[in-house]
N, C-alpha and C. Protein backbone atom coordinates (compact mmCIF):
# COMPACT_ATOMS: atom_id res chain seq x y z
N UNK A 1 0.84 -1.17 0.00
CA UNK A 1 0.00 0.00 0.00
C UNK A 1 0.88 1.24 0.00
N UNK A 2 1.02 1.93 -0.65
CA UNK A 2 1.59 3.71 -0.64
C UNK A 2 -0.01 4.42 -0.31
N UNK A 3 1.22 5.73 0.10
CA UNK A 3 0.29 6.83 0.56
C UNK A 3 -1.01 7.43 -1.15
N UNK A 4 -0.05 7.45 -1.76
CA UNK A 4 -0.57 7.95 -2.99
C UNK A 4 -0.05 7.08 -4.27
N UNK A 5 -0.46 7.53 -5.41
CA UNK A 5 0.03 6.89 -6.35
C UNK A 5 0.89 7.28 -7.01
N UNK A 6 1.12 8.92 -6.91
CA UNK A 6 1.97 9.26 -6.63
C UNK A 6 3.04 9.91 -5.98
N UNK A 7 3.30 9.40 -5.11
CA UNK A 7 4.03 8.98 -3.78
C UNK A 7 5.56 9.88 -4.08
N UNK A 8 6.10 9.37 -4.71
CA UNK A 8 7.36 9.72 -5.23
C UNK A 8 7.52 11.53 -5.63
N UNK A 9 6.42 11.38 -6.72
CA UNK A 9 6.60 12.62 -6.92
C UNK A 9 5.68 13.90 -6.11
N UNK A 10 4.96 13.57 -5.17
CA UNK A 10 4.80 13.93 -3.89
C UNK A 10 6.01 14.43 -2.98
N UNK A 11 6.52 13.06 -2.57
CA UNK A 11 7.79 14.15 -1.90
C UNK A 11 8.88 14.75 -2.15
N UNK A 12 9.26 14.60 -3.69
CA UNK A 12 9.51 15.47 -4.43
C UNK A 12 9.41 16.57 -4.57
N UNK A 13 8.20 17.16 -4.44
CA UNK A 13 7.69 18.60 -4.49
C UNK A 13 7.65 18.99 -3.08
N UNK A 14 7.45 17.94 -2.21
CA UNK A 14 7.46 18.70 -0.67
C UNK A 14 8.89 18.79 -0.44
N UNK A 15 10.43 18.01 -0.56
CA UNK A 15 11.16 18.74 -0.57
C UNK A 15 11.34 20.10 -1.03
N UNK A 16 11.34 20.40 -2.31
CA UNK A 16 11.41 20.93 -3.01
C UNK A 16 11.31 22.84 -1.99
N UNK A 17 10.21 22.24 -1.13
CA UNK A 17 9.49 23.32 -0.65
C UNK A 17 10.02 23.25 0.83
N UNK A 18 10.08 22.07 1.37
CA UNK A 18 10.50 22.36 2.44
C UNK A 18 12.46 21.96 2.84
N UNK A 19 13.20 22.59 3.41
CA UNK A 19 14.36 22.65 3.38
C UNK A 19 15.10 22.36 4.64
N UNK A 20 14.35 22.06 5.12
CA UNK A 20 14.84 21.35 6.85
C UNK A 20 13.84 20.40 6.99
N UNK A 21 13.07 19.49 5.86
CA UNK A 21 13.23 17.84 5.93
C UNK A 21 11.39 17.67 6.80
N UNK A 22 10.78 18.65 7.37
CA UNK A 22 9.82 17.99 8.46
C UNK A 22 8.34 18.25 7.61
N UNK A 23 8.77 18.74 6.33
CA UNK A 23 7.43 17.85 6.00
C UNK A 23 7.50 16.73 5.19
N UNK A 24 8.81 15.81 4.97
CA UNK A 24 8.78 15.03 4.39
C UNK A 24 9.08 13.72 5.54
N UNK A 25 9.25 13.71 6.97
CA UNK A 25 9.40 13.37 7.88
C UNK A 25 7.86 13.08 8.29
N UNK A 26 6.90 14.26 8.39
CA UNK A 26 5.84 13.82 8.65
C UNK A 26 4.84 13.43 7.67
N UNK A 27 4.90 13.55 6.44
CA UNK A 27 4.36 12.54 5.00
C UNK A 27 4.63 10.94 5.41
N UNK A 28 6.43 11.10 5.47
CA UNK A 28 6.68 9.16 5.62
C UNK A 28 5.66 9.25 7.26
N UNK A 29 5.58 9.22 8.26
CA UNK A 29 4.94 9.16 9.61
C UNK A 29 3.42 9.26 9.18
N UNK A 30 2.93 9.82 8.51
CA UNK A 30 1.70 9.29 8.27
C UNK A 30 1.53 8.19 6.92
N UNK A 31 2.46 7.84 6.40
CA UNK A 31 2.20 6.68 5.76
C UNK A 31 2.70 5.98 6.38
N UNK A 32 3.64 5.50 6.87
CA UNK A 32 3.72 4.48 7.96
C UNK A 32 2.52 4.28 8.73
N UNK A 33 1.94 5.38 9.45
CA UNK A 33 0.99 5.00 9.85
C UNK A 33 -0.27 4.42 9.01
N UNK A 34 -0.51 4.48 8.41
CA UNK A 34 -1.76 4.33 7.49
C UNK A 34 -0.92 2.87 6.78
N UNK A 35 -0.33 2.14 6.14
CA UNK A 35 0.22 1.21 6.33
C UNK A 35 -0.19 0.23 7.73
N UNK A 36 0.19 0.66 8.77
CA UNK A 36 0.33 -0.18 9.50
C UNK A 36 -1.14 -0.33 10.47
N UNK A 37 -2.39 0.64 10.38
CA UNK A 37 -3.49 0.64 10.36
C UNK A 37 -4.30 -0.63 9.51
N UNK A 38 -3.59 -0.60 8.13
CA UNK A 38 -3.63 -1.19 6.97
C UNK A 38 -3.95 -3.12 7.02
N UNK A 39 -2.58 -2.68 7.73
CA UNK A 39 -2.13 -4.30 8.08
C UNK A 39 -2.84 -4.79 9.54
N UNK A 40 -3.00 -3.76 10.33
CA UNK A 40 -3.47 -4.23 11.68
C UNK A 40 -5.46 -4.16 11.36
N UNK A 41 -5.84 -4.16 10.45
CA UNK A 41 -7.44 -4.57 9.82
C UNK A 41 -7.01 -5.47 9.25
N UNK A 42 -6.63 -5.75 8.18
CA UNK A 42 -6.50 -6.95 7.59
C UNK A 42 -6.18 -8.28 8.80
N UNK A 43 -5.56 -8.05 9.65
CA UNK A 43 -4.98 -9.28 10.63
C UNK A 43 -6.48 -9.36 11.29
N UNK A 44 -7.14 -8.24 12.01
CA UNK A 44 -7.96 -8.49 13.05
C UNK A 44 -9.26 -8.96 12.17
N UNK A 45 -9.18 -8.42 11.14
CA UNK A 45 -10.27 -9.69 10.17
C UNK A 45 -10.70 -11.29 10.18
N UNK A 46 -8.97 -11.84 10.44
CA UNK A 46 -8.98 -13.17 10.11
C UNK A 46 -9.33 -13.47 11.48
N UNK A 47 -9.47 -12.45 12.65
CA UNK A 47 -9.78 -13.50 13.94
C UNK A 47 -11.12 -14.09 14.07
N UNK A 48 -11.24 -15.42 14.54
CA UNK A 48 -12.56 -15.73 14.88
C UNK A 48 -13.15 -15.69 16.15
N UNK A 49 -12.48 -15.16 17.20
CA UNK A 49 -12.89 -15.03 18.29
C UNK A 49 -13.27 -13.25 18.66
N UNK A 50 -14.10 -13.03 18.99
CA UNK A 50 -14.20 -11.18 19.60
C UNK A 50 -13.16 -11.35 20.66
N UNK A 51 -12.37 -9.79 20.59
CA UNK A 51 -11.54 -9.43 21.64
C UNK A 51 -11.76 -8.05 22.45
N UNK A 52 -12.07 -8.36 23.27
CA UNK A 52 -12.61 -6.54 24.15
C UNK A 52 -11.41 -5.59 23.49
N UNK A 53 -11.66 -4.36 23.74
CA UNK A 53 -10.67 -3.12 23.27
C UNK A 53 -9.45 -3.15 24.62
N UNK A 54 -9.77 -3.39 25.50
CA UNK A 54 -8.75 -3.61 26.64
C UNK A 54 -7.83 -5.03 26.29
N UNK A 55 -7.99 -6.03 25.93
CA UNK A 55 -7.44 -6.97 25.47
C UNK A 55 -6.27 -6.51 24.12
N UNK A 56 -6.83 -5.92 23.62
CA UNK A 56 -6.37 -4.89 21.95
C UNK A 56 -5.09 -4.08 22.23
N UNK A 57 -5.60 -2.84 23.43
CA UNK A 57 -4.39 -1.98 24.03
C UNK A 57 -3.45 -3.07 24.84
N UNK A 58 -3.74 -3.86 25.45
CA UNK A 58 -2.71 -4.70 26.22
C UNK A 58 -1.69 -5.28 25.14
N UNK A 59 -2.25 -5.83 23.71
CA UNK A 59 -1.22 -6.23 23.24
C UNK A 59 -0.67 -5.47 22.22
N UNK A 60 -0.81 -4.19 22.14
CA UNK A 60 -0.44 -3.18 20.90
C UNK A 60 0.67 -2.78 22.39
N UNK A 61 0.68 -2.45 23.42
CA UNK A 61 1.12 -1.92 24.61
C UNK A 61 2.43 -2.90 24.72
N UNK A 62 2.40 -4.37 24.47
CA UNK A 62 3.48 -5.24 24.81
C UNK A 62 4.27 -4.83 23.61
N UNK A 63 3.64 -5.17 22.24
CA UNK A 63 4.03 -5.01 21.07
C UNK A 63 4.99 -3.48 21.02
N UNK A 64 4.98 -2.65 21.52
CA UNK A 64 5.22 -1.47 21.71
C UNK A 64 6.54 -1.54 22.23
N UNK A 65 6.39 -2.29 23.61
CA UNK A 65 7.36 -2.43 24.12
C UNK A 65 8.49 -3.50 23.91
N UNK A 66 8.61 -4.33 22.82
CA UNK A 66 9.46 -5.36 22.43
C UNK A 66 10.00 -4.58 21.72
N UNK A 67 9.38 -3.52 20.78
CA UNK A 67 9.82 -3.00 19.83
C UNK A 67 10.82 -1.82 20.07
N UNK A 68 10.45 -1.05 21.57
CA UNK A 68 11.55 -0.14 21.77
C UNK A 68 12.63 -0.96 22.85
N UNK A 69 12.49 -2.01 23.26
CA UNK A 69 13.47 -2.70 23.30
C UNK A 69 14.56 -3.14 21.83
N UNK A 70 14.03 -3.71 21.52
CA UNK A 70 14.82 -3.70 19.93
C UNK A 70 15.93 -2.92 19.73
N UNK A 71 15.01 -1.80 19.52
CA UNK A 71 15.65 -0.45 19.12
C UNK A 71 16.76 -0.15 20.04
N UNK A 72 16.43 0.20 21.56
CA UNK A 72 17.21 0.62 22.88
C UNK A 72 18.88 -0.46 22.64
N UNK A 73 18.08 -1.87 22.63
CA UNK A 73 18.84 -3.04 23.06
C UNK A 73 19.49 -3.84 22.09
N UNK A 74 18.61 -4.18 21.42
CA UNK A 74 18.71 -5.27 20.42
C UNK A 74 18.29 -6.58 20.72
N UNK A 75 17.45 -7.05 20.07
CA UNK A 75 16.79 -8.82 20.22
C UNK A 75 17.28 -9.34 18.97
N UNK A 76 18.13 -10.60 19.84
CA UNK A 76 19.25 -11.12 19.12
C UNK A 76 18.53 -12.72 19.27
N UNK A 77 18.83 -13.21 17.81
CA UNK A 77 18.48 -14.31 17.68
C UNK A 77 19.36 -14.96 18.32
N UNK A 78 18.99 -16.54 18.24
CA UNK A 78 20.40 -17.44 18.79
C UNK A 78 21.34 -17.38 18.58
N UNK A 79 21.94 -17.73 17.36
CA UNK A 79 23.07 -17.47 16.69
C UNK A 79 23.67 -16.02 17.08
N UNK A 80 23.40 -14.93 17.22
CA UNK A 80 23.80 -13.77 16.86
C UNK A 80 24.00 -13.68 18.67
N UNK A 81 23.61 -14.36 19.31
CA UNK A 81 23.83 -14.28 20.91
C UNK A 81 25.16 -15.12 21.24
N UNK A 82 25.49 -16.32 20.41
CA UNK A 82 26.51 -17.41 20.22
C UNK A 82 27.61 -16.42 19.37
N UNK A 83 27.30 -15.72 18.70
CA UNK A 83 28.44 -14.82 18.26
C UNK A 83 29.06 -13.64 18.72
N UNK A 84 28.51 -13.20 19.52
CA UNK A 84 28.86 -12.15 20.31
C UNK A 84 29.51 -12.65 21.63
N UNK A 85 28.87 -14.08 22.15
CA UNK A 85 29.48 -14.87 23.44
C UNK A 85 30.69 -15.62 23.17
N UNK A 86 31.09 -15.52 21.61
CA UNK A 86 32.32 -16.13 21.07
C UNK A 86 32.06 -18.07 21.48
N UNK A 87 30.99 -17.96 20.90
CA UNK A 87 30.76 -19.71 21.01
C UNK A 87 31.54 -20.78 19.89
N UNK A 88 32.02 -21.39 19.95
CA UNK A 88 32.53 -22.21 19.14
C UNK A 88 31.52 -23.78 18.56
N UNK A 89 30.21 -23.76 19.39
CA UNK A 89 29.99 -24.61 19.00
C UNK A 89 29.09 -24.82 17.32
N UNK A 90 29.25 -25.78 17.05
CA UNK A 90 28.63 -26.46 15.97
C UNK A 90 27.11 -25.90 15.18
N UNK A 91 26.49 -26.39 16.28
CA UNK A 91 24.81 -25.76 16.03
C UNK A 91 24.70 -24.03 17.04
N UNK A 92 24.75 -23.19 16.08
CA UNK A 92 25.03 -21.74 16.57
C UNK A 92 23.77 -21.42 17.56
N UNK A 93 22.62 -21.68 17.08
CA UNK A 93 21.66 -21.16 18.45
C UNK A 93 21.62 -22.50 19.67
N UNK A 94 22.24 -23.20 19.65
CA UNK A 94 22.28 -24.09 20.33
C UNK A 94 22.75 -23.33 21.86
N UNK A 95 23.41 -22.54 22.31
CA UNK A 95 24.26 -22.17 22.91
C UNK A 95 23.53 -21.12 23.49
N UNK A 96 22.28 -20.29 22.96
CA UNK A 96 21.33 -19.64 23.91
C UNK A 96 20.23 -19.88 24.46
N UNK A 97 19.82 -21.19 23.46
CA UNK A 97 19.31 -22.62 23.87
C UNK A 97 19.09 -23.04 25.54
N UNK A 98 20.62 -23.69 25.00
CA UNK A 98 21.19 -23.94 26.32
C UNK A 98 20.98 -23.49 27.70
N UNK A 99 21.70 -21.62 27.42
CA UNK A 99 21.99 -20.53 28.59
C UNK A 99 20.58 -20.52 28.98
N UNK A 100 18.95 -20.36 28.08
CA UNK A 100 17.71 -19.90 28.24
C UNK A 100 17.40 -21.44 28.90
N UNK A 101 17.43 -22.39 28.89
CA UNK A 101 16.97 -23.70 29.56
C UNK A 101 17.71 -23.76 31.25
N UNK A 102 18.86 -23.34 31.36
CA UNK A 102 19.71 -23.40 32.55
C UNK A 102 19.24 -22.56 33.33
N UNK A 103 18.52 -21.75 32.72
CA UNK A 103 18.25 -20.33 33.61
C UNK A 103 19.25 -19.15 34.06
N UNK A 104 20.15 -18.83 32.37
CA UNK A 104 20.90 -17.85 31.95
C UNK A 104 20.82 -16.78 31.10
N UNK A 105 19.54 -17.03 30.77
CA UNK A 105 19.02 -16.05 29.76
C UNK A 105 17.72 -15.84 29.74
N UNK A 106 17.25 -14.77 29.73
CA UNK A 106 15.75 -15.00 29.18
C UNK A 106 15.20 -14.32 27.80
N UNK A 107 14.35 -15.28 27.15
CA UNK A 107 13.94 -14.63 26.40
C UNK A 107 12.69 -14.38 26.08
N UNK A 108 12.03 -14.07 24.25
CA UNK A 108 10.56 -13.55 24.12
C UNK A 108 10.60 -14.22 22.83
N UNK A 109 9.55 -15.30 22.89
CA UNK A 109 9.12 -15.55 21.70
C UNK A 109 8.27 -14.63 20.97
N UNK A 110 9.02 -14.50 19.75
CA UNK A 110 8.36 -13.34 18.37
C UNK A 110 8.33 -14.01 17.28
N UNK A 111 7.06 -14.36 16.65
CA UNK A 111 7.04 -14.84 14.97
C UNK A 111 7.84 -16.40 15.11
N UNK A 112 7.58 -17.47 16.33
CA UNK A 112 7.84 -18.53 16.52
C UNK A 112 9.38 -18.85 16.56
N UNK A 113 10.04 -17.89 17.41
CA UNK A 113 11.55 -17.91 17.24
C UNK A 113 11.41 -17.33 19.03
N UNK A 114 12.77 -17.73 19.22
CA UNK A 114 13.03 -16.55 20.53
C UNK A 114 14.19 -15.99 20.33
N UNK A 115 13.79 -14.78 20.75
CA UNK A 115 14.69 -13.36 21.12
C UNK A 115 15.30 -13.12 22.22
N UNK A 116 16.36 -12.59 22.27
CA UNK A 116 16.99 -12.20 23.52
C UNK A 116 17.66 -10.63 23.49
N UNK A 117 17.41 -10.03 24.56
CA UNK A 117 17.83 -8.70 24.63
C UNK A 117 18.87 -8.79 25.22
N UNK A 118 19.74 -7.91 24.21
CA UNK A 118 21.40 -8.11 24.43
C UNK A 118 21.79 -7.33 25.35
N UNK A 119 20.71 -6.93 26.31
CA UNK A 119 21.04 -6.12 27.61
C UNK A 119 22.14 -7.10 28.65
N UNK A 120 21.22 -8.07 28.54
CA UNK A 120 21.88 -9.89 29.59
C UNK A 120 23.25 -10.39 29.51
N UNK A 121 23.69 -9.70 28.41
CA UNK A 121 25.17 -10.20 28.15
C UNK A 121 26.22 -9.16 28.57
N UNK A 122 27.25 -9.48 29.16
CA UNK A 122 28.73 -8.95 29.14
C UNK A 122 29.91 -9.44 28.29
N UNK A 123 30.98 -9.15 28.56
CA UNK A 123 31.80 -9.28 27.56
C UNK A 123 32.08 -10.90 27.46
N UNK A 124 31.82 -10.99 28.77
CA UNK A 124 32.44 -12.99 28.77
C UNK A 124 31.09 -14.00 28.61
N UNK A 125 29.99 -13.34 27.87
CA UNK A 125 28.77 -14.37 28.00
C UNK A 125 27.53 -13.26 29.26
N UNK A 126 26.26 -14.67 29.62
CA UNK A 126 25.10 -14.05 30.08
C UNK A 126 25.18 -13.28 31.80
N UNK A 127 25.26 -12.16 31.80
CA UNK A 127 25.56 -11.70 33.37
C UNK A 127 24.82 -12.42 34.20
N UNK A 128 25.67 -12.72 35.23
CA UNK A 128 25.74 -13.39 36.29
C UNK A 128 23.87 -12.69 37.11
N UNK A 129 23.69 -12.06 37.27
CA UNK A 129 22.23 -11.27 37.64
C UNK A 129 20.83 -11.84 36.90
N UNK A 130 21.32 -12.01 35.71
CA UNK A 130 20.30 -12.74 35.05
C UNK A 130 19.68 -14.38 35.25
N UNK A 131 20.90 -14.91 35.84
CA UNK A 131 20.47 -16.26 36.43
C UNK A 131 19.69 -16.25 37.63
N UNK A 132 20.49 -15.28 38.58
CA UNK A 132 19.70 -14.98 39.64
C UNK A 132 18.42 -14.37 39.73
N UNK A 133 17.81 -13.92 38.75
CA UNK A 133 16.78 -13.29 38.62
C UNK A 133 15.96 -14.10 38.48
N UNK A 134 16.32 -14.81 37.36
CA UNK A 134 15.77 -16.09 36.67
C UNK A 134 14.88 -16.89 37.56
N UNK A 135 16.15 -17.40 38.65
CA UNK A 135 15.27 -17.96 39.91
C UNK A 135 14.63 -17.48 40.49
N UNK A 136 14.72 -16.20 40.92
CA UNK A 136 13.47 -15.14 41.87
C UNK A 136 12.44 -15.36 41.21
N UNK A 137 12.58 -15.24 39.75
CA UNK A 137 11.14 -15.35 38.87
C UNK A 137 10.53 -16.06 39.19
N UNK A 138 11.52 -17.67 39.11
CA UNK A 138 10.81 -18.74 38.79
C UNK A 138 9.75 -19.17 40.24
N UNK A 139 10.86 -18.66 41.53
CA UNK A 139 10.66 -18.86 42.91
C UNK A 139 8.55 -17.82 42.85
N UNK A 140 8.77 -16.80 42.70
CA UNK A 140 7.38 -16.06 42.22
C UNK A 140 6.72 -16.34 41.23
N UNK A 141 6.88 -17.17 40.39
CA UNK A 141 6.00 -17.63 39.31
C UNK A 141 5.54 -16.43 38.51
N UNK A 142 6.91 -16.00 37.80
CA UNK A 142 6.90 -15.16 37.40
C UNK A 142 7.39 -15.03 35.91
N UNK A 143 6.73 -14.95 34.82
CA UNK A 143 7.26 -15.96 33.36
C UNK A 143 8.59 -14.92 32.86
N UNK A 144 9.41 -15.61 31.79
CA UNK A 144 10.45 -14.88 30.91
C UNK A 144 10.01 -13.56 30.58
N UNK A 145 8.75 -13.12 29.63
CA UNK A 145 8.41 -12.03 29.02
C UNK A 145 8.07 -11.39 30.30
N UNK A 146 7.21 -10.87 31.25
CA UNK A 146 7.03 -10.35 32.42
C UNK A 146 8.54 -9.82 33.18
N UNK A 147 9.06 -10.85 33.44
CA UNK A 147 10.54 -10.34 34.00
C UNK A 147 10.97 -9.33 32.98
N UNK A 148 11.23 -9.76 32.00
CA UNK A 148 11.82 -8.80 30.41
C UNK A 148 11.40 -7.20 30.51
N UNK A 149 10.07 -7.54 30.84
CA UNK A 149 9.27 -6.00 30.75
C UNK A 149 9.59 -5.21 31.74
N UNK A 150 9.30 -5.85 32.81
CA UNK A 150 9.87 -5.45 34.42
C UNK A 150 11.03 -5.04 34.18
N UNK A 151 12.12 -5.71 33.86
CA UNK A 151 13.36 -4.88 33.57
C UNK A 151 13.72 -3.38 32.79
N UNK A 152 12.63 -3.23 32.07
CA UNK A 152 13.41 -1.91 31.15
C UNK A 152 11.66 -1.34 31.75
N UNK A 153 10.99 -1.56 32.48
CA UNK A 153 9.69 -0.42 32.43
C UNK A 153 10.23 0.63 34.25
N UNK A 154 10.16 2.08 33.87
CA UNK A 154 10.80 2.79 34.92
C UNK A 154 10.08 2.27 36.40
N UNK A 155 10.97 2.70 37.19
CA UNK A 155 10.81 2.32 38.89
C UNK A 155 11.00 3.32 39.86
N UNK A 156 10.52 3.84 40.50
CA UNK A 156 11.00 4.21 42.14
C UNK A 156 11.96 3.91 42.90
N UNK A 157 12.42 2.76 42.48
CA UNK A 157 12.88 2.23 43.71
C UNK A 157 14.38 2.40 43.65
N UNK A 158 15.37 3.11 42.57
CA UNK A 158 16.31 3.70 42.61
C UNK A 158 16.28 5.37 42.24
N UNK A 159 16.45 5.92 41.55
CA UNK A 159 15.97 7.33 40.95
C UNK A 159 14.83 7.60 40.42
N UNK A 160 14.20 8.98 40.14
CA UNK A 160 13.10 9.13 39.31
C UNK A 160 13.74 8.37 37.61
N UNK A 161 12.72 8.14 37.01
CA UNK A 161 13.07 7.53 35.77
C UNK A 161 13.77 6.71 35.19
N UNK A 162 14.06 5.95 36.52
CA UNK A 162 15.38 5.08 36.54
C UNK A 162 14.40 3.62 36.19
N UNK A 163 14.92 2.38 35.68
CA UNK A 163 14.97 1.32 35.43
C UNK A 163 15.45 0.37 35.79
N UNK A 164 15.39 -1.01 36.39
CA UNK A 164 16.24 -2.39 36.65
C UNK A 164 17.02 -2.66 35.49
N UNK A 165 17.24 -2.13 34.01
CA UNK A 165 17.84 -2.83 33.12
C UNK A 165 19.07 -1.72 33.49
N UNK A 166 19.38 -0.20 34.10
CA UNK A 166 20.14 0.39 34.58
C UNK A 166 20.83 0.26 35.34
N UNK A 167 20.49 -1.07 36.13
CA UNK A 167 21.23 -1.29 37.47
C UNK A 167 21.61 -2.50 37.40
N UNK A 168 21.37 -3.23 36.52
CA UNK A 168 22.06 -4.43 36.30
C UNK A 168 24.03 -4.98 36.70
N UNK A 169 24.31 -3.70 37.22
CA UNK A 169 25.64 -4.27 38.03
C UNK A 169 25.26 -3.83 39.96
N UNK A 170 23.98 -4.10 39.88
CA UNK A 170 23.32 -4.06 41.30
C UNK A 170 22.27 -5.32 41.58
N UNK A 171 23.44 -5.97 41.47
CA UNK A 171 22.59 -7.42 41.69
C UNK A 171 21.61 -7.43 42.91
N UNK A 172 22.04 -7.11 43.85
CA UNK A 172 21.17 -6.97 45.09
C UNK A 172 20.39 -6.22 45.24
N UNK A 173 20.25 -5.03 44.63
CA UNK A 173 19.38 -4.34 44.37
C UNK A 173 18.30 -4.53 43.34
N UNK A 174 18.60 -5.44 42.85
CA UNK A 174 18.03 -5.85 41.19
C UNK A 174 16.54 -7.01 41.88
N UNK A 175 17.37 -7.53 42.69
CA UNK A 175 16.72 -8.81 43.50
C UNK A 175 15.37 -7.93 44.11
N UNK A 176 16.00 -6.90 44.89
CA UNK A 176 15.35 -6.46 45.97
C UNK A 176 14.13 -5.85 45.56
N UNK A 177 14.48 -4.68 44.55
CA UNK A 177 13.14 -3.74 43.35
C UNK A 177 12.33 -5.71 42.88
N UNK A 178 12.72 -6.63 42.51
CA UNK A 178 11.66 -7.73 41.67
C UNK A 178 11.03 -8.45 43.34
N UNK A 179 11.63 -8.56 44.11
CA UNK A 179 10.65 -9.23 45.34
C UNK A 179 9.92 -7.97 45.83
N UNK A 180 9.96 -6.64 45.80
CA UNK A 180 8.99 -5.91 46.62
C UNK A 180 7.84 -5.71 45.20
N UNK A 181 8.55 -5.98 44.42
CA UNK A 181 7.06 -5.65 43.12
C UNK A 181 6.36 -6.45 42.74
N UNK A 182 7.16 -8.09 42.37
CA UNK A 182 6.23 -8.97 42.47
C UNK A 182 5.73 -9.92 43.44
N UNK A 183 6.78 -9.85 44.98
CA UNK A 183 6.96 -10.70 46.22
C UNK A 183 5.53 -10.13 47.27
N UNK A 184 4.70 -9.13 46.55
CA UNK A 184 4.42 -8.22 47.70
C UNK A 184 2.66 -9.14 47.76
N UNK A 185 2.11 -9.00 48.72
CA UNK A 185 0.83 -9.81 48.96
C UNK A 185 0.11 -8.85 49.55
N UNK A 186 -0.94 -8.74 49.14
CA UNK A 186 -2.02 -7.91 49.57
C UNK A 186 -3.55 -8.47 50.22
């Protein structure tokens, strides 16, 4: 789908006119948008089940947030997690596989694959915090994607606007912000 048909020679002429770029900045931003309106009718077509509008924002809201993870972080396939950890072995995603089964990594299944945010890693492989977390999770019944989010969504519990994916060389503190947020009983 394009904005127009003719698209091209559209922003053509809005350069033309504009010389510091922001109306051809906000042309592509509303075709992107309208595109992706586009595609998000066509999908909710094929569902056969009704979904409340609160169900809708919850997952445009997650979706949102994988995506500025991405961007921030990077979600690294297996392989590309085995290459950066300097893995030598054979079968390349085998090795985040592995780290994500041991409870060294966590990740987010996207489009039937899993992702990992290359926040978790240091120079020698998966930081040591992330295992430990892993278990707090698991100890709270608390899944991979949830922890994930919890990590990069802001907190109180160190600075204004501050984050757990910021403090990640505050292991004890890392522990402490995930048991008072998800440990807490009411």
């Amino acid at each position: 789908m394009t904005l127009a048909p003719r698209e091209a020679e559209l922003l053509r002429e809005i350069q033309a006119l504009d010389r510091e770029g922001i109306g051809v900045e906000a042309l592509t931003r509303v075709r992107d948008q309208l595109q992706a309106a586009h595609a998000l009718k066509s999908r909710l077509a094929t569902l056969v089940a009704d979904h409340s509008p609160e169900q809708a924002s919850r997952a445009q809201a997650a979706e949102s947030a994988w995506r500025s993870i991405d961007r921030e972080f990077g979600l690294l396939s297996g392989a590309e997690v085995a290459q950066r950890c300097g893995s030598t072995s054979t079968g390349r995603s085998s090795y985040a596989t592995d780290a994500r089964r041991s409870g060294r990594l966590l990740a987010v299944k996207r489009l039937n694959r899993y992702l990992y945010p290359a926040f978790q890693l240091g120079p020698d492989g998966p930081l040591e915090v992330i295992a430990t977390l892993k278990a707090a999770a698991d100890r709270l019944d608390v899944g991979e994607e949830a922890t994930l989010l919890w990590l990069t969504a802001p907190t109180t519990w160190w600075d204004a606007d501050s984050r757990p994916v910021d403090h990640l060389d505050d292991p004890d503190g890392i522990l402490a912000a995930f048991a008072a947020h998800y440990g807490a009983s009411w």
